[in-house]
C-alpha atoms as a PDB file:
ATOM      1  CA  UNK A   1      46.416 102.866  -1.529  1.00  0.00           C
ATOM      2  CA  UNK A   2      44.806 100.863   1.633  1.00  0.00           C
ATOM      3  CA  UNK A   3      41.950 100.119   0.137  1.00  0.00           C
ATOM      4  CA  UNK A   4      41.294  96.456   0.878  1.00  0.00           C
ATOM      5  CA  UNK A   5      43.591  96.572   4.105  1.00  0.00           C
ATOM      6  CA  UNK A   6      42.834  95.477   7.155  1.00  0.00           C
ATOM      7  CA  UNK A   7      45.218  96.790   9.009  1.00  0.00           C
ATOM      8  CA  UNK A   8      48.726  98.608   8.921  1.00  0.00           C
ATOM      9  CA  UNK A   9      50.975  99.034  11.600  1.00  0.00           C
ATOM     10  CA  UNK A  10      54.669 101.083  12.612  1.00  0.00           C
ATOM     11  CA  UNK A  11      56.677 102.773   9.955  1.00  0.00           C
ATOM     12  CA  UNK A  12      55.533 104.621   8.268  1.00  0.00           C
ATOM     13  CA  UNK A  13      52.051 104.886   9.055  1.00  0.00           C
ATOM     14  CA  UNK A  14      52.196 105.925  12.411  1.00  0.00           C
ATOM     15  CA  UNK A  15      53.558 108.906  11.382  1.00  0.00           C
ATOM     16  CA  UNK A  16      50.459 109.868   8.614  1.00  0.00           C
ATOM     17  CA  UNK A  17      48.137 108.324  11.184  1.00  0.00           C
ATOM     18  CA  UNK A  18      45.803 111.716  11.151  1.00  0.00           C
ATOM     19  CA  UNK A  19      45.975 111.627   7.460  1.00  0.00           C
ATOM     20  CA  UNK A  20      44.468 107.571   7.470  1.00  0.00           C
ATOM     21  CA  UNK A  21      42.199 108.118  10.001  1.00  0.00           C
ATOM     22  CA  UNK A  22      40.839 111.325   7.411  1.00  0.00           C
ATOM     23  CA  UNK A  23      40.836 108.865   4.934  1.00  0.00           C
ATOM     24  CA  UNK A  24      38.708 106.110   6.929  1.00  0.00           C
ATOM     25  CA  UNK A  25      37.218 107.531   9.963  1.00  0.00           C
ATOM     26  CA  UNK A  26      35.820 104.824  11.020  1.00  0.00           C
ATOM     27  CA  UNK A  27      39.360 102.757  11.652  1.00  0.00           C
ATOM     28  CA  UNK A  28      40.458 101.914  14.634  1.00  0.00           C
ATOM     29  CA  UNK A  29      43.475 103.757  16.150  1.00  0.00           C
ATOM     30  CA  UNK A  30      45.772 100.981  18.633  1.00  0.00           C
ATOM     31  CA  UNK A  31      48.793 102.917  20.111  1.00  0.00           C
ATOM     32  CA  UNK A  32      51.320 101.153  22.018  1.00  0.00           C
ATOM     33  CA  UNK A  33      53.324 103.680  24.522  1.00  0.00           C
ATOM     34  CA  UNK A  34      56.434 102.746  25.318  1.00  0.00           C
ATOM     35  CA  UNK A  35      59.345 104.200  27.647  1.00  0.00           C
ATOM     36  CA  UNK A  36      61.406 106.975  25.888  1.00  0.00           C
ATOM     37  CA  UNK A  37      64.180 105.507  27.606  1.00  0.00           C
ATOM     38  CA  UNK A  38      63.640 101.974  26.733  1.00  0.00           C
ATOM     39  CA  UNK A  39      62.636 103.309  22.983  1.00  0.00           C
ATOM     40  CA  UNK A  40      65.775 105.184  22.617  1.00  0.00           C
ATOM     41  CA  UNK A  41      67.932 102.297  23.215  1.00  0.00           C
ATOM     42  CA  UNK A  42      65.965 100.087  21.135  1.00  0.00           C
ATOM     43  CA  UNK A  43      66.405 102.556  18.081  1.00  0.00           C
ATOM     44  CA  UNK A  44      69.911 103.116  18.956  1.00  0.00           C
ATOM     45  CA  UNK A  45      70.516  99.611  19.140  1.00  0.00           C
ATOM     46  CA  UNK A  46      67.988  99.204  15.361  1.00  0.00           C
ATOM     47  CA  UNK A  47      70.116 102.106  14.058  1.00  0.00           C
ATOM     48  CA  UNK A  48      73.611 100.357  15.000  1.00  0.00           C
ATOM     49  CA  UNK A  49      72.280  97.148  13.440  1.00  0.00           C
ATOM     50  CA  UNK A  50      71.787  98.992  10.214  1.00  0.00           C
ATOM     51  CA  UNK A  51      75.162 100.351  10.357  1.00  0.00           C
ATOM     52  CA  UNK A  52      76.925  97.127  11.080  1.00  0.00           C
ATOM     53  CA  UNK A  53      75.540  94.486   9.155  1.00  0.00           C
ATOM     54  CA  UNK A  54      77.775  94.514   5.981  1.00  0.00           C
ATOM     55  CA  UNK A  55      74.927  91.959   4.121  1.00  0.00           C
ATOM     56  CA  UNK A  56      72.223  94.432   4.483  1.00  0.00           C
ATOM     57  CA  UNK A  57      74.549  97.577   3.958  1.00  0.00           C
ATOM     58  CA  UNK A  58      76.255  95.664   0.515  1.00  0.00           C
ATOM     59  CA  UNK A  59      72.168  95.166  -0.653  1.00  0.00           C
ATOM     60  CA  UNK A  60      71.430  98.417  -0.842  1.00  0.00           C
ATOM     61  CA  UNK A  61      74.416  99.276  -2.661  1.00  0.00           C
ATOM     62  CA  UNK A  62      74.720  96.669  -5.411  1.00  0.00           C
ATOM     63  CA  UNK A  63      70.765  96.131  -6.048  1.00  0.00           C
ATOM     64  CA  UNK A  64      68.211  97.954  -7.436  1.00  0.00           C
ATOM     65  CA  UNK A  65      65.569  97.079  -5.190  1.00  0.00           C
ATOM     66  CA  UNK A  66      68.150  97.691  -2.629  1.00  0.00           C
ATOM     67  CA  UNK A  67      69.474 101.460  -3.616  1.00  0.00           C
ATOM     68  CA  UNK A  68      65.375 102.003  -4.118  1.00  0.00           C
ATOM     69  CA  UNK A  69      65.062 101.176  -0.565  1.00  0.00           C
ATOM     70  CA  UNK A  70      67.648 103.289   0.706  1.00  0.00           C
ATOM     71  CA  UNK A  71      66.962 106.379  -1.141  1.00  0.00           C
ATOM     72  CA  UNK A  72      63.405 106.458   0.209  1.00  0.00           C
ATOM     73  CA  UNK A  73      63.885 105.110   3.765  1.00  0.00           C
ATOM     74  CA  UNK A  74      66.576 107.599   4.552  1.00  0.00           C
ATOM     75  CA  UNK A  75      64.340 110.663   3.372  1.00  0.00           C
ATOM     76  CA  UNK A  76      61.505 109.206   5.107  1.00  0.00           C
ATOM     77  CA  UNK A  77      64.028 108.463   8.417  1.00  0.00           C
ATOM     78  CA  UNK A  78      65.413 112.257   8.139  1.00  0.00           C
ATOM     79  CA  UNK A  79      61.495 113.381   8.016  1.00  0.00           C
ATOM     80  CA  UNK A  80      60.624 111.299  10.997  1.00  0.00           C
ATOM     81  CA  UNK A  81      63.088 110.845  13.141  1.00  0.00           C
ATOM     82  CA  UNK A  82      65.640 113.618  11.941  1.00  0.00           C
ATOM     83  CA  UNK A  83      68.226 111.180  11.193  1.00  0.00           C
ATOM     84  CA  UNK A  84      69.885 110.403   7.750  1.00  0.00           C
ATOM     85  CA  UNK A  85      72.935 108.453   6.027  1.00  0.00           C
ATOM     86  CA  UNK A  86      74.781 109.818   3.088  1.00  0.00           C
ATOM     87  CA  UNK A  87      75.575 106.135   1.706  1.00  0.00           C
ATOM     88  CA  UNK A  88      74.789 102.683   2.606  1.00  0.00           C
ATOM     89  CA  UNK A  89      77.935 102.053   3.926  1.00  0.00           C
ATOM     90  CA  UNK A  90      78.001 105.208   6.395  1.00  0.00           C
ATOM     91  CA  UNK A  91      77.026 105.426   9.870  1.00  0.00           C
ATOM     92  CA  UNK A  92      73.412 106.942  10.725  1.00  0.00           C
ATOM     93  CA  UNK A  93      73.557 110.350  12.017  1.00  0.00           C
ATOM     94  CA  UNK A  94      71.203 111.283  14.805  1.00  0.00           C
ATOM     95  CA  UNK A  95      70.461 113.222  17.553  1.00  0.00           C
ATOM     96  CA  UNK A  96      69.295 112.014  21.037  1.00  0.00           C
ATOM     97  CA  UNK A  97      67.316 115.410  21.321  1.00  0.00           C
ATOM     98  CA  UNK A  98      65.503 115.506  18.422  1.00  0.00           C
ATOM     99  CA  UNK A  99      64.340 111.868  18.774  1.00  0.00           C
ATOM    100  CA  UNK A 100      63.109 112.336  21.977  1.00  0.00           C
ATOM    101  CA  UNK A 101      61.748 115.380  21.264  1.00  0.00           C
ATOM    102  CA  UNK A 102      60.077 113.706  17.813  1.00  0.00           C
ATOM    103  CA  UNK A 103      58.802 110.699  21.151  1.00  0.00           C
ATOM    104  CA  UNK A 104      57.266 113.493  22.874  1.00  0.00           C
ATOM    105  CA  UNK A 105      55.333 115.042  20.299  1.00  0.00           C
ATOM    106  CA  UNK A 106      54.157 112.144  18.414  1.00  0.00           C
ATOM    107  CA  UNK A 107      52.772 110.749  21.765  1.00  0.00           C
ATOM    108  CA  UNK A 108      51.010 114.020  22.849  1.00  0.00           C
ATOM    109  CA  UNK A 109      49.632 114.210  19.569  1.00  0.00           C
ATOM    110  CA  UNK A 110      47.749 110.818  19.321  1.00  0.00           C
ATOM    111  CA  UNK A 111      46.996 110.892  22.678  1.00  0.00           C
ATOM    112  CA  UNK A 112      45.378 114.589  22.730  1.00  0.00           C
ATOM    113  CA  UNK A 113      44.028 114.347  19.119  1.00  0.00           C
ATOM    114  CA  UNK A 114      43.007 110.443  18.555  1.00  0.00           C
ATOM    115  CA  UNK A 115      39.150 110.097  18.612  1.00  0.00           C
ATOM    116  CA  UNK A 116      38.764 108.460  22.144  1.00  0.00           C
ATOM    117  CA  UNK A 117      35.921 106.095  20.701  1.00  0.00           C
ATOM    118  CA  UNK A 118      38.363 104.565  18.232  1.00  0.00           C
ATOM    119  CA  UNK A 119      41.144 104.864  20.611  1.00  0.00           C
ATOM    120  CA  UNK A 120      42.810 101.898  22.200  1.00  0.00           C
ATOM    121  CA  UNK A 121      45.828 102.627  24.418  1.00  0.00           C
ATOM    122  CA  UNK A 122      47.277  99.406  24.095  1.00  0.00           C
ATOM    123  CA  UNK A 123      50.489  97.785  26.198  1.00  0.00           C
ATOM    124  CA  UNK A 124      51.899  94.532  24.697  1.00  0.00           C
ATOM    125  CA  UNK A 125      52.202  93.130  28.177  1.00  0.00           C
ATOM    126  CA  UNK A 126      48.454  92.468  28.214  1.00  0.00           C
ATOM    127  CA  UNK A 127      48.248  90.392  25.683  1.00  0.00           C
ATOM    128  CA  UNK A 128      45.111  89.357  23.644  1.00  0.00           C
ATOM    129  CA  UNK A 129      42.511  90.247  25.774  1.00  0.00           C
ATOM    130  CA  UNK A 130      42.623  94.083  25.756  1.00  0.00           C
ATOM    131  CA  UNK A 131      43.248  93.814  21.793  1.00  0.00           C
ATOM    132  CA  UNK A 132      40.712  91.314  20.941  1.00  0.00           C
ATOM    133  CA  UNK A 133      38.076  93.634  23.129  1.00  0.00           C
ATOM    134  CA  UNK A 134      38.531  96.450  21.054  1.00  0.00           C
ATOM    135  CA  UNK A 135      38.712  94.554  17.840  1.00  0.00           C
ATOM    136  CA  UNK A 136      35.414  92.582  18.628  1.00  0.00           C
ATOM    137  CA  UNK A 137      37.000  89.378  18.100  1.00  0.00           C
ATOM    138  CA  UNK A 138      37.588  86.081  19.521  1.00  0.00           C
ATOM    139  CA  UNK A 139      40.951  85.521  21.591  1.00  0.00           C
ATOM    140  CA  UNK A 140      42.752  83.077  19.481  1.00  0.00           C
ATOM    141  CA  UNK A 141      44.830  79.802  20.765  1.00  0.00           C
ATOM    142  CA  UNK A 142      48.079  81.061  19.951  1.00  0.00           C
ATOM    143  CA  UNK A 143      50.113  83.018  22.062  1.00  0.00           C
ATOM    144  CA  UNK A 144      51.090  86.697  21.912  1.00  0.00           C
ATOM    145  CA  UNK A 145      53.522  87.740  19.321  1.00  0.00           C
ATOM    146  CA  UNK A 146      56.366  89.929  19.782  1.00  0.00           C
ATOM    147  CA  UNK A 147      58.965  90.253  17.160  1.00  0.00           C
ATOM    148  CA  UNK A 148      61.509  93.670  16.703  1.00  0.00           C
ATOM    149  CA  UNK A 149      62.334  92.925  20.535  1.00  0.00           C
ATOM    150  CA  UNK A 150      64.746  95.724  21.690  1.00  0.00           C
ATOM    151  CA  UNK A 151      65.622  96.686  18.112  1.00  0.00           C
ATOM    152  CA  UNK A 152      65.807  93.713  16.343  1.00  0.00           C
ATOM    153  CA  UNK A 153      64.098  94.983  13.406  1.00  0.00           C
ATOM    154  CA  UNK A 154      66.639  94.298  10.446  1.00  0.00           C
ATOM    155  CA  UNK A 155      66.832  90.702  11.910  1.00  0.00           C
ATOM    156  CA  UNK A 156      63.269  89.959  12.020  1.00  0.00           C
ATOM    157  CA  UNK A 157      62.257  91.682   8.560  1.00  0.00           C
ATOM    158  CA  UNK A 158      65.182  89.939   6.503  1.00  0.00           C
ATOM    159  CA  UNK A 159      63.510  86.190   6.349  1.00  0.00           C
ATOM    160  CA  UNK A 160      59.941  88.117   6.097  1.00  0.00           C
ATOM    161  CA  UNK A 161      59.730  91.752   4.595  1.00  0.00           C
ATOM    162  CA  UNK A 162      59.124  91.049   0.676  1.00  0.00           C
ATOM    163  CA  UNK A 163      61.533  94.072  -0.078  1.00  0.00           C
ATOM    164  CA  UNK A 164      64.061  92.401   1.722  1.00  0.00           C
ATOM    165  CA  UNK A 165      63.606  89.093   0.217  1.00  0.00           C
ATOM    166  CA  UNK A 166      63.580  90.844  -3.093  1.00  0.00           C
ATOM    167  CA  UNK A 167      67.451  92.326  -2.232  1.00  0.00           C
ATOM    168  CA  UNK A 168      68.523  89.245  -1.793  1.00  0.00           C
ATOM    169  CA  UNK A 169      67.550  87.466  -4.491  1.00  0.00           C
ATOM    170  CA  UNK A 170      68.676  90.727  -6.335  1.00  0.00           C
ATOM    171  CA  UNK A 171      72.067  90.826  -4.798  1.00  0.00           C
ATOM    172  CA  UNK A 172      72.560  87.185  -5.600  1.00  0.00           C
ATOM    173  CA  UNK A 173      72.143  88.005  -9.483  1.00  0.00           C
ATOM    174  CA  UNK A 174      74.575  90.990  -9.011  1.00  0.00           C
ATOM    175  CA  UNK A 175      76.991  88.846  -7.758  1.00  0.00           C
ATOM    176  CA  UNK A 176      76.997  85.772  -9.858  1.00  0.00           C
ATOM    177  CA  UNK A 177      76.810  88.504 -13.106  1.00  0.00           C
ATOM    178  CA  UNK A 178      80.181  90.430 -11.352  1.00  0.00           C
ATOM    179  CA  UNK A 179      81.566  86.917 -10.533  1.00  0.00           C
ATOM    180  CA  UNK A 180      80.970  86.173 -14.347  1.00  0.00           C
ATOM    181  CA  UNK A 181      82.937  89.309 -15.547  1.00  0.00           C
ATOM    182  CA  UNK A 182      85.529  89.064 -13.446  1.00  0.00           C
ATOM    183  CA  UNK A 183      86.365  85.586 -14.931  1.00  0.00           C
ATOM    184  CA  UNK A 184      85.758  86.396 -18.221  1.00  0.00           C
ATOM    185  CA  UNK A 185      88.574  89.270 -17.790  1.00  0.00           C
ATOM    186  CA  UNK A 186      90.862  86.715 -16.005  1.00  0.00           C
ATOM    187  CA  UNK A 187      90.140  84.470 -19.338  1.00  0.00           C
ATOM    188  CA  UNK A 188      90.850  86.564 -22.087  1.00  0.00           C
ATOM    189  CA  UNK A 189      94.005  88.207 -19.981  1.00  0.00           C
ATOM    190  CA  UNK A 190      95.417  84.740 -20.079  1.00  0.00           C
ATOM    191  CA  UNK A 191      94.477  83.870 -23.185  1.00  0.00           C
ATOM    192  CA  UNK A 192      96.006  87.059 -25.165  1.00  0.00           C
END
């Protein structure tokens, strides 16, 4: 499955990352830490976005791609974060408890189990430098990304994530082919 990758990053490989690191042992393991507090409220904020955005929500429901996409990120969400939605249109059910207590663990384990030789503890305040180290590589010209910024995810992934773009274009065709019947009814009500 990663053969031929150079890298892979957040959900959900973080989560299999002892599993990978079986699988190639001689990858590199980067973990960024972050503040549980500050986390929280970013997925609290992510999960809220989810909720609320009726374009994303109306996706999943009226697309293949999209119903695909919620069917295997909300078992993989209840598995991970112990959170879930019953349909695309509900609100995410969660508890602060378990997610902190899912923080907790998943930061002890990498920290106590990671090899420390292909272990970089790695904050994205320092920028390149830190990275590039580890990677062996040159510190490029550009500067520093930084994109899901307090929970911005949904934002961020809609003009980029190929599954996204692939909703969209789906939910388009749903549309226009409902739009279609719905005239077509309209027609032949008038006409008879």
């Amino acid at each position: 499955m990663y053969e031929g990758v150079d890298a892979v990053t957040g959900v959900p490989c973080n989560h299999f990352w002892k599993e990978l690191h079986e699988a190639f042992p001689e990858a590199k393991i980067i973990f960024t830490p972050r503040d549980e507090e500050r986390w929280l409220k970013s997925i609290q904020r992510q999960f809220k976005e989810f909720d609320n955005d009726i374009r994303y929500n109306l996706m999943q429901f009226t697309t293949y791609s999209g119903w695909r996409y919620f069917c295997l990120s909300n078992k993989f969400l209840n598995i991970s974060l112990g959170t879930w939605r019953n349909w695309p249109w509900s609100k995410f059910v969660m508890s602060r408890t378990i997610l902190r207590r899912l923080f907790r663990s998943h930061t002890q384990d990498v920290m106590q189990n990671a090899p420390k030789e292909n272990l970089l503890v790695f904050r994205l305040s320092d920028g390149w430098g830190p990275l590039c180290d580890f990677l062996g590589e040159n510190i490029p010209d550009t500067p520093f990304p930084h994109m899901n910024k307090d929970g911005s995810y949904l934002h961020d992934a809609r003009d980029r994530h190929p599954v996204m773009q692939r909703m969209a274009k789906e939910m388009k065709i749903t549309l226009t082919l409902f739009i279609a019947f719905v005239v077509l009814v309209v027609f032949t009500l008038i006409l008879n």
